[in-house]
Protein backbone atom coordinates (compact mmCIF):
# COMPACT_ATOMS: atom_id res chain seq x y z
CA UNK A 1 -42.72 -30.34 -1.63
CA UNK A 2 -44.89 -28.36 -3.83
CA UNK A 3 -45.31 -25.33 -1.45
CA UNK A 4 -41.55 -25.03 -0.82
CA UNK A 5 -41.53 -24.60 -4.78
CA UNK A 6 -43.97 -21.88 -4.75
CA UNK A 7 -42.47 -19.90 -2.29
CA UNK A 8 -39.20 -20.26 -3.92
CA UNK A 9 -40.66 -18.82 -6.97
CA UNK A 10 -42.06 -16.19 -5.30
CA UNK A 11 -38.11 -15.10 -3.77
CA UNK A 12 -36.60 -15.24 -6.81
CA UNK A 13 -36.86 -11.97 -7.85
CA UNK A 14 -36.51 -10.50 -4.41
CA UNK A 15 -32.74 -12.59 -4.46
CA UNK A 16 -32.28 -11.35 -8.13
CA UNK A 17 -32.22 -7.94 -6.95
CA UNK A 18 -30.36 -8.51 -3.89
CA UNK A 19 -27.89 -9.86 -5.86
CA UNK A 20 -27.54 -6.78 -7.95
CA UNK A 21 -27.39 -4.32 -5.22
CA UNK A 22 -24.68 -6.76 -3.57
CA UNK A 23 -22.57 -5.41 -7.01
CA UNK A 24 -24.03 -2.29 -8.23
CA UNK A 25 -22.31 -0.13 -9.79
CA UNK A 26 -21.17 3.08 -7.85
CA UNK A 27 -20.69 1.08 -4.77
CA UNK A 28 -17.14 1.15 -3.53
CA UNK A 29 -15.91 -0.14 -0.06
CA UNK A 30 -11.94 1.17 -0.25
CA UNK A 31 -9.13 0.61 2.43
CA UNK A 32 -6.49 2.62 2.66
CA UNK A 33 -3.30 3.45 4.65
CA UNK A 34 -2.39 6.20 7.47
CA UNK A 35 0.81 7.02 5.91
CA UNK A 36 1.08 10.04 3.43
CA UNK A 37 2.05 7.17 0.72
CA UNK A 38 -2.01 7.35 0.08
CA UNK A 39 -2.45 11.30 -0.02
CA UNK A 40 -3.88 10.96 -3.43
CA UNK A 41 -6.68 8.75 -1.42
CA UNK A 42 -6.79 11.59 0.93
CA UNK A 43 -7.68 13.90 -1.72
CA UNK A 44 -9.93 11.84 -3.71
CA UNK A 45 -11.63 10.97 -0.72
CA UNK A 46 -11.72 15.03 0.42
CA UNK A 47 -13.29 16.42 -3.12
CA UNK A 48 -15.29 13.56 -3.46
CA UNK A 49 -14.08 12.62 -7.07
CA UNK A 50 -14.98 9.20 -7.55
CA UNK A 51 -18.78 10.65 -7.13
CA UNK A 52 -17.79 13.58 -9.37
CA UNK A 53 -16.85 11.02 -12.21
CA UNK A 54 -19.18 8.48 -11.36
CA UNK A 55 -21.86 10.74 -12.09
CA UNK A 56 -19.90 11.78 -15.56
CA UNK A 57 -20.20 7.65 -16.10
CA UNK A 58 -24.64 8.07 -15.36
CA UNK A 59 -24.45 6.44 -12.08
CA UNK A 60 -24.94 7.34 -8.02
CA UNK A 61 -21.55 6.53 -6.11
CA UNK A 62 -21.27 4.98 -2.90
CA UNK A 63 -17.70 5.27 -1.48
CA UNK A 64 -17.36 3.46 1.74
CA UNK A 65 -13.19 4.68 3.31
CA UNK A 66 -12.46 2.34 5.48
CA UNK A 67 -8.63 2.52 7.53
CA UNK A 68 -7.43 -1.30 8.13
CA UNK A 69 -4.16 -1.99 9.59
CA UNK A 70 -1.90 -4.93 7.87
CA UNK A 71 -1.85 -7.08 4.75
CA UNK A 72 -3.66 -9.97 6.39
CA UNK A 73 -6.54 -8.17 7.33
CA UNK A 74 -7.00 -6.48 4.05
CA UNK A 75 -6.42 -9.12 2.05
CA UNK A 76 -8.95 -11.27 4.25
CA UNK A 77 -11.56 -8.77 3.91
CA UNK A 78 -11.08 -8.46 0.10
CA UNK A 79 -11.40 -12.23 -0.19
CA UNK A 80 -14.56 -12.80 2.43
CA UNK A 81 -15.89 -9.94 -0.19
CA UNK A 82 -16.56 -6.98 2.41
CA UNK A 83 -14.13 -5.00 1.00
CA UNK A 84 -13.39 -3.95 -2.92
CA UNK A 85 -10.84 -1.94 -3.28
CA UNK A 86 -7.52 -1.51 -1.17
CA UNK A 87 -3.86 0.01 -0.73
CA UNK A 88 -1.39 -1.47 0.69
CA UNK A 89 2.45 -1.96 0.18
CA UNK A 90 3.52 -3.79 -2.77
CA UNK A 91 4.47 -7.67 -0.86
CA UNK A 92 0.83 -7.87 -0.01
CA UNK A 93 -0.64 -7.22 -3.13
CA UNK A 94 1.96 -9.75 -4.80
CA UNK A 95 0.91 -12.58 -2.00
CA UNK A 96 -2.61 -12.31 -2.88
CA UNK A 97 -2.22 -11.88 -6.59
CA UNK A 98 0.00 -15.15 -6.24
CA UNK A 99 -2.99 -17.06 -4.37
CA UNK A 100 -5.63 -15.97 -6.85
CA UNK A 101 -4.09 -16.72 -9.62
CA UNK A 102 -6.22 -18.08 -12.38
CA UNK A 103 -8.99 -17.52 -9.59
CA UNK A 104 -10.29 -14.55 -8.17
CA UNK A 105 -7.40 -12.75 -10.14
CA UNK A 106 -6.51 -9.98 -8.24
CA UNK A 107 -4.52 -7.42 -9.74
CA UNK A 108 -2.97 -3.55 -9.23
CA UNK A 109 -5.17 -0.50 -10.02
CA UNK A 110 -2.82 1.91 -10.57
CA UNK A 111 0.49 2.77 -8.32
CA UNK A 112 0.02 5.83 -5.80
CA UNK A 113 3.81 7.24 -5.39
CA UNK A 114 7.03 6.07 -5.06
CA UNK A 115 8.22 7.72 -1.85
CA UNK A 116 11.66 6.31 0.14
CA UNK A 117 11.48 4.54 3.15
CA UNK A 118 14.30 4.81 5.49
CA UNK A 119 16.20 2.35 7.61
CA UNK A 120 17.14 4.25 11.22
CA UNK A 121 19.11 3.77 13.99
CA UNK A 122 20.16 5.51 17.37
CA UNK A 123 22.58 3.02 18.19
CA UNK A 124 26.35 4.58 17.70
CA UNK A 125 28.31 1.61 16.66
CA UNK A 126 25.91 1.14 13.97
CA UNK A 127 26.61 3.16 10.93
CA UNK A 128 26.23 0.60 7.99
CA UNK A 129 24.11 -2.59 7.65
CA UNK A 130 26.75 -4.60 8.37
CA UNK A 131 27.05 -3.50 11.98
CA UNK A 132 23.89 -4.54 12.75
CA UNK A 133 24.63 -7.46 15.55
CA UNK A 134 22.78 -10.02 17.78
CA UNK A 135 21.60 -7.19 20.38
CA UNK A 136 19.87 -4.51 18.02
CA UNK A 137 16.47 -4.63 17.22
CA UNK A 138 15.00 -3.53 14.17
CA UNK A 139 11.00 -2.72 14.07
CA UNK A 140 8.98 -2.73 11.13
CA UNK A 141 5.21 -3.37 10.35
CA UNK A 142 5.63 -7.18 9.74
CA UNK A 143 8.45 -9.88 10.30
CA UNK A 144 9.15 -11.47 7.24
CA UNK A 145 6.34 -10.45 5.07
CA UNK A 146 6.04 -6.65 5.15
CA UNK A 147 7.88 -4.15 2.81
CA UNK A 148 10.38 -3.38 5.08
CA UNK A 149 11.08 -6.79 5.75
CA UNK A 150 11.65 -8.08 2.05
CA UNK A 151 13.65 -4.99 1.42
CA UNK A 152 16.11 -6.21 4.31
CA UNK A 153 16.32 -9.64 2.95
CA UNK A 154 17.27 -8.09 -0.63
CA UNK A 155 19.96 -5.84 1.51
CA UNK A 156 21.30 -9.20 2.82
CA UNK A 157 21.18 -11.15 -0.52
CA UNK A 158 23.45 -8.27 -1.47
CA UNK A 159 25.36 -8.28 1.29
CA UNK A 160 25.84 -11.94 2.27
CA UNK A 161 24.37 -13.89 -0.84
CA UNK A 162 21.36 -15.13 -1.68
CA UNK A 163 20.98 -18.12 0.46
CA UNK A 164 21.33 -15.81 3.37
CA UNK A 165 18.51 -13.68 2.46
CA UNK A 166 17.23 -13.86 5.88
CA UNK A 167 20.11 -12.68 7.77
CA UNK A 168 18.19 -9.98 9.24
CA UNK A 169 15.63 -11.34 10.37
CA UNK A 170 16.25 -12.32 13.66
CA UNK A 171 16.70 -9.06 14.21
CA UNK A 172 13.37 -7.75 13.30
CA UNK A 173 10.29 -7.25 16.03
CA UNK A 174 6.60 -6.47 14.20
CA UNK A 175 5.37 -3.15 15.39
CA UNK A 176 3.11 -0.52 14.29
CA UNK A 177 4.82 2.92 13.06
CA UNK A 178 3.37 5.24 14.98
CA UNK A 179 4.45 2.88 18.14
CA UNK A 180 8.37 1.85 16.59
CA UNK A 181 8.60 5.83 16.29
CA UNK A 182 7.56 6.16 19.76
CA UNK A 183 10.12 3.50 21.11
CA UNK A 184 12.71 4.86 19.30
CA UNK A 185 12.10 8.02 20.27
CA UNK A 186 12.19 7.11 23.51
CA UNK A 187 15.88 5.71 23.97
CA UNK A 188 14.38 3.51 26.78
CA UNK A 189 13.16 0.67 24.71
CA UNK A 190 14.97 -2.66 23.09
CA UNK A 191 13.88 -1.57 19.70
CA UNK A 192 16.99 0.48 18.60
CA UNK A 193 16.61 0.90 15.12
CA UNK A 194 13.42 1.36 12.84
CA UNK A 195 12.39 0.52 9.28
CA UNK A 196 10.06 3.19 8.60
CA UNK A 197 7.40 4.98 6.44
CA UNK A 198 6.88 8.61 5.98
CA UNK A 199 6.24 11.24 7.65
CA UNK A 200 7.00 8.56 10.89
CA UNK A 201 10.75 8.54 9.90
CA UNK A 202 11.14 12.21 9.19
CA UNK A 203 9.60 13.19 12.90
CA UNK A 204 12.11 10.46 14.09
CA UNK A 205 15.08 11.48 12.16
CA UNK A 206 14.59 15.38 13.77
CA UNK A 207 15.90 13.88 16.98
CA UNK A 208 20.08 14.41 16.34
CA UNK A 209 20.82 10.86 18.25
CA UNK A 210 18.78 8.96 15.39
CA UNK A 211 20.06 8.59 11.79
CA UNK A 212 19.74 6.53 8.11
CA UNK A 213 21.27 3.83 7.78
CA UNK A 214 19.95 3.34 4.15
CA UNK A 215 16.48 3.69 2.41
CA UNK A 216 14.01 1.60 0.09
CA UNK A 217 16.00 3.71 -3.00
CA UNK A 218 19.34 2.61 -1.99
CA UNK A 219 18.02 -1.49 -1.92
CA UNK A 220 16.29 -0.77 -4.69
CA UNK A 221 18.74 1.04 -7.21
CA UNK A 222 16.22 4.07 -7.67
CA UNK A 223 12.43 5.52 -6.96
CA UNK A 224 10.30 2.90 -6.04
CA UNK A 225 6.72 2.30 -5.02
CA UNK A 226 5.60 2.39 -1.63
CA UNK A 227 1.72 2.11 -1.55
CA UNK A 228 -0.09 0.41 -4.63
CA UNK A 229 -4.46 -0.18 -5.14
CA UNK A 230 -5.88 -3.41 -6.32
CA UNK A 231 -9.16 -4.80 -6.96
CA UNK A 232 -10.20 -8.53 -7.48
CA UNK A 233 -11.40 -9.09 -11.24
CA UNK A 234 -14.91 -9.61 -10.31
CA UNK A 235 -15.18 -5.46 -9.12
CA UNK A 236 -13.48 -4.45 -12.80
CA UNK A 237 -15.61 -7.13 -14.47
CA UNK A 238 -18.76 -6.14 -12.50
CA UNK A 239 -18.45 -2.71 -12.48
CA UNK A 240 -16.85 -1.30 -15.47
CA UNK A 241 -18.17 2.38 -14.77
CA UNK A 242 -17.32 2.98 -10.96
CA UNK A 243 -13.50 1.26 -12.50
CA UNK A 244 -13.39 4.08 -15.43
CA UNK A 245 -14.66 6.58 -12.31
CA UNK A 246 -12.00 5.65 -10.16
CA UNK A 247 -9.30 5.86 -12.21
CA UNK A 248 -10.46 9.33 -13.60
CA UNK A 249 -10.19 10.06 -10.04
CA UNK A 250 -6.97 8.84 -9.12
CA UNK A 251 -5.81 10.98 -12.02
CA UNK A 252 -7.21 14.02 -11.21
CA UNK A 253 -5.91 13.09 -7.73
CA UNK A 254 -2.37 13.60 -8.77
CA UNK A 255 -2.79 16.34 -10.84
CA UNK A 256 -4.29 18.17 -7.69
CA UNK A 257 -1.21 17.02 -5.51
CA UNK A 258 1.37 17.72 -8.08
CA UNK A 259 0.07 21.59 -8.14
CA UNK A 260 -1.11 22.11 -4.65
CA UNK A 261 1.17 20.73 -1.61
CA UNK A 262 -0.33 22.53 0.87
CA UNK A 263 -3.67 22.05 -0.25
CA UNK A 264 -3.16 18.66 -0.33
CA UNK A 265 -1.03 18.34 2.81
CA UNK A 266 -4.14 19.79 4.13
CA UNK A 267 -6.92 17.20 3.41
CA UNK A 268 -4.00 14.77 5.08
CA UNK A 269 -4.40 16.64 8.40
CA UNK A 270 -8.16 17.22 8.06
CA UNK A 271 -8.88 13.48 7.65
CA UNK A 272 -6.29 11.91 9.33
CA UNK A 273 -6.95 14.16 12.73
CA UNK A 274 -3.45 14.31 12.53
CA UNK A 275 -1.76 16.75 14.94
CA UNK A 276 1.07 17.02 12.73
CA UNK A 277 1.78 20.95 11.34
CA UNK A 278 0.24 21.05 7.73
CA UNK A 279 3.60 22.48 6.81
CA UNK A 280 5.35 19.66 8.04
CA UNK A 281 3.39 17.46 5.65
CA UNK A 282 3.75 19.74 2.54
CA UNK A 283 7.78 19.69 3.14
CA UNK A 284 7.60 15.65 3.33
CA UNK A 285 5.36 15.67 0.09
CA UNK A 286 7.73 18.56 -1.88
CA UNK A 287 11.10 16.36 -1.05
CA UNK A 288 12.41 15.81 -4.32
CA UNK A 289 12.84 12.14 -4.31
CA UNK A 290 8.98 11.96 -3.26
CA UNK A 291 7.25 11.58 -6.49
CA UNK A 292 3.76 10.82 -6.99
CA UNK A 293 2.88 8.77 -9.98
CA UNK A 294 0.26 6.04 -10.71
CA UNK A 295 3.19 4.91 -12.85
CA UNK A 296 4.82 1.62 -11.04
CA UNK A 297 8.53 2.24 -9.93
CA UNK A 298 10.91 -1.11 -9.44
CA UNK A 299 8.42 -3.23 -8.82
CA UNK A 300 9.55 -6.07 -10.51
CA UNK A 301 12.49 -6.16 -8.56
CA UNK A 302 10.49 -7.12 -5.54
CA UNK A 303 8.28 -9.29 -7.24
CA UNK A 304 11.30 -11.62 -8.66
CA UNK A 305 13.08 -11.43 -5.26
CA UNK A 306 9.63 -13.21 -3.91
CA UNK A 307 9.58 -15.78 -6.31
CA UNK A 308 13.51 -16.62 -6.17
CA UNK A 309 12.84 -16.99 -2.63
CA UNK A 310 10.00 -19.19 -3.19
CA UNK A 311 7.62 -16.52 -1.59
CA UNK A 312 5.46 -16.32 -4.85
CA UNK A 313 4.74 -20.15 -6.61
CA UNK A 314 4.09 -17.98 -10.21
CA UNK A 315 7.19 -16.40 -11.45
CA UNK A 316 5.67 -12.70 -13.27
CA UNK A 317 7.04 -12.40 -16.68
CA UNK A 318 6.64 -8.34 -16.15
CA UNK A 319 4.76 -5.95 -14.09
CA UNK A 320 1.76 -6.54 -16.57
CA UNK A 321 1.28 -9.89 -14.91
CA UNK A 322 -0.05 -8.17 -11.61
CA UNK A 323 -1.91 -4.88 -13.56
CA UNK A 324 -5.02 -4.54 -14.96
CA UNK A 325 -4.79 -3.57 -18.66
CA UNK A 326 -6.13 -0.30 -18.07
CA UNK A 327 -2.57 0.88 -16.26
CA UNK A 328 -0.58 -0.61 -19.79
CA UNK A 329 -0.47 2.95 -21.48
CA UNK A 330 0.98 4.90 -18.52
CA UNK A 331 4.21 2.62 -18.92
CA UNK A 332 5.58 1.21 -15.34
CA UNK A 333 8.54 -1.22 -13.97
């Protein structure tokens, strides 16, 4: 009809610039973790860099922090487009990396740390992984498909061969941190052993009836990334100057942490309403195998575990394959 043509002549331009404001640059929606493997978030998030460089780049930022809990979610959110930017641990990122391929191509940002995770138990009879048996129960943020789970099934590929890669998990119950510390803390709940992320496993491992059984470094054969940001194409593509912001952020991000712990451990507290001591947090982040780096650390490792174990259909030649271009220069593994 001739008057529903008009009047979508007249919209057009209206859409046209709803359409840009659905991209424009300087608007960032970011997810991000509880766990002090995102303090350089913390403190980007605290000075309010990405504005600072954004306005270096000639344009208004609009940072949007959101906190969601587990890979699903995020990577749900990223996909149904209400979310741009996230951290999570590295098995999520190389899921949806894997399921975009040659699509929405969604790739790592830049590392944020390589900080140990440690296996615990307060069961006595358990002192290696092999003593694990059909009665403990090990909790961890996701059966199967978190971290902590892959890096069990690469203990047991180690352990009992490759084929029995998922030895463990029968074992393994899904559980928040905050709540696995709490029941192991306890002594009065099934869960018996934890897979954990800092600072959790450090308040845990202060109680003398709880100890490591083995961390993320032993699995791994060195430092290795915990938390990792990533970004569909489109963002990068569609917003070249909040990108170049960002990652000036991120860098000045680590400089700030590298040279001020407590100032650092600080922002963690402020924003996280944490009741944890400040000092607490600035011992975790000064450990000497905690080393923040936008660098990726053994990441590789996981990523051909996942595709021997038919987790990932596309085999990565290198840690390029999941990277934007931009993190090439700072070297990585």
């Amino acid at each position: 009809m001739p008057w529903l043509a008009r009047i979508a002549k007249l919209l057009a331009p209206a859409m046209f610039l709803l359409a840009g404001q659905a991209h424009a640059e300087g608007q960032i929606r970011i997810a991000y973790q509880f766990d002090v493997g995102d303090i350089l978030l913390h403190v980007v998030r605290d000075q309010k860099l990405i504005e600072k460089y954004a306005s270096q780049e000639g344009i208004q930022a609009n940072v949007e922090w959101k906190q969601l809990s587990g890979g699903a979610a995020i990577n749900d959110a990223i996909l149904s487009n209400t979310l741009d930017v996230a951290s999570t641990g590295l098995p999520p990122l190389l899921t949806i990396w894997d399921r975009t391929y040659g699509k929405q191509n969604i790739k790592a940002i830049a590392a944020l740390g390589s900080l140990p995770t440690y296996l615990l138990t307060r069961n006595p009879a358990v002192r290696t992984l092999g003593d694990f048996g059909p009665k403990d129960r090990i909790a961890l943020p996701a059966t199967t498909i978190s971290l902590h789970a892959r890096l069990l099934q690469i203990a047991a590929s180690a352990q009992y061969g490759k084929e029995h890669f998922n030895h463990f998990d029968e074992l393994t119950v899904s559980l928040p941190h905050s709540e696995a510390a709490a029941a192991l803390l306890s002594g009065k709940s099934e869960v018996n052993a934890h897979f954990a992320s800092p600072p959790f496993q450090f308040q845990e491992l202060k109680d003398p009836a709880i100890r490591k059984i083995a961390s993320s470094y032993d699995i791994l054969g060195g430092p290795a990334t915990l938390n990792i940001l990533w970004a569909p194409e489109r963002f990068q593509r569609e917003n070249p100057k909040t990108f170049i912001a960002l990652r000036k952020a991120l860098a000045e991000a680590l400089a700030f942490v590298r040279n001020n712990k407590a100032e650092a451990a600080a922002a963690y507290v402020r924003l996280e309403n944490s009741r944890l001591p400040v000092s607490f947090i600035q011992e975790i982040i000064s450990l000497p195998d905690v080393q923040y780096t936008l660098q990726p650390q053994n990441t590789y490792k996981l990523a051909s575990f996942l595709a021997d174990v038919g987790a990932i259909r596309h085999r990565p030649a290198s840690w390029k394959d999941y990277f934007f271009e931009e993190a090439y220069p700072q070297g990585g593994s």
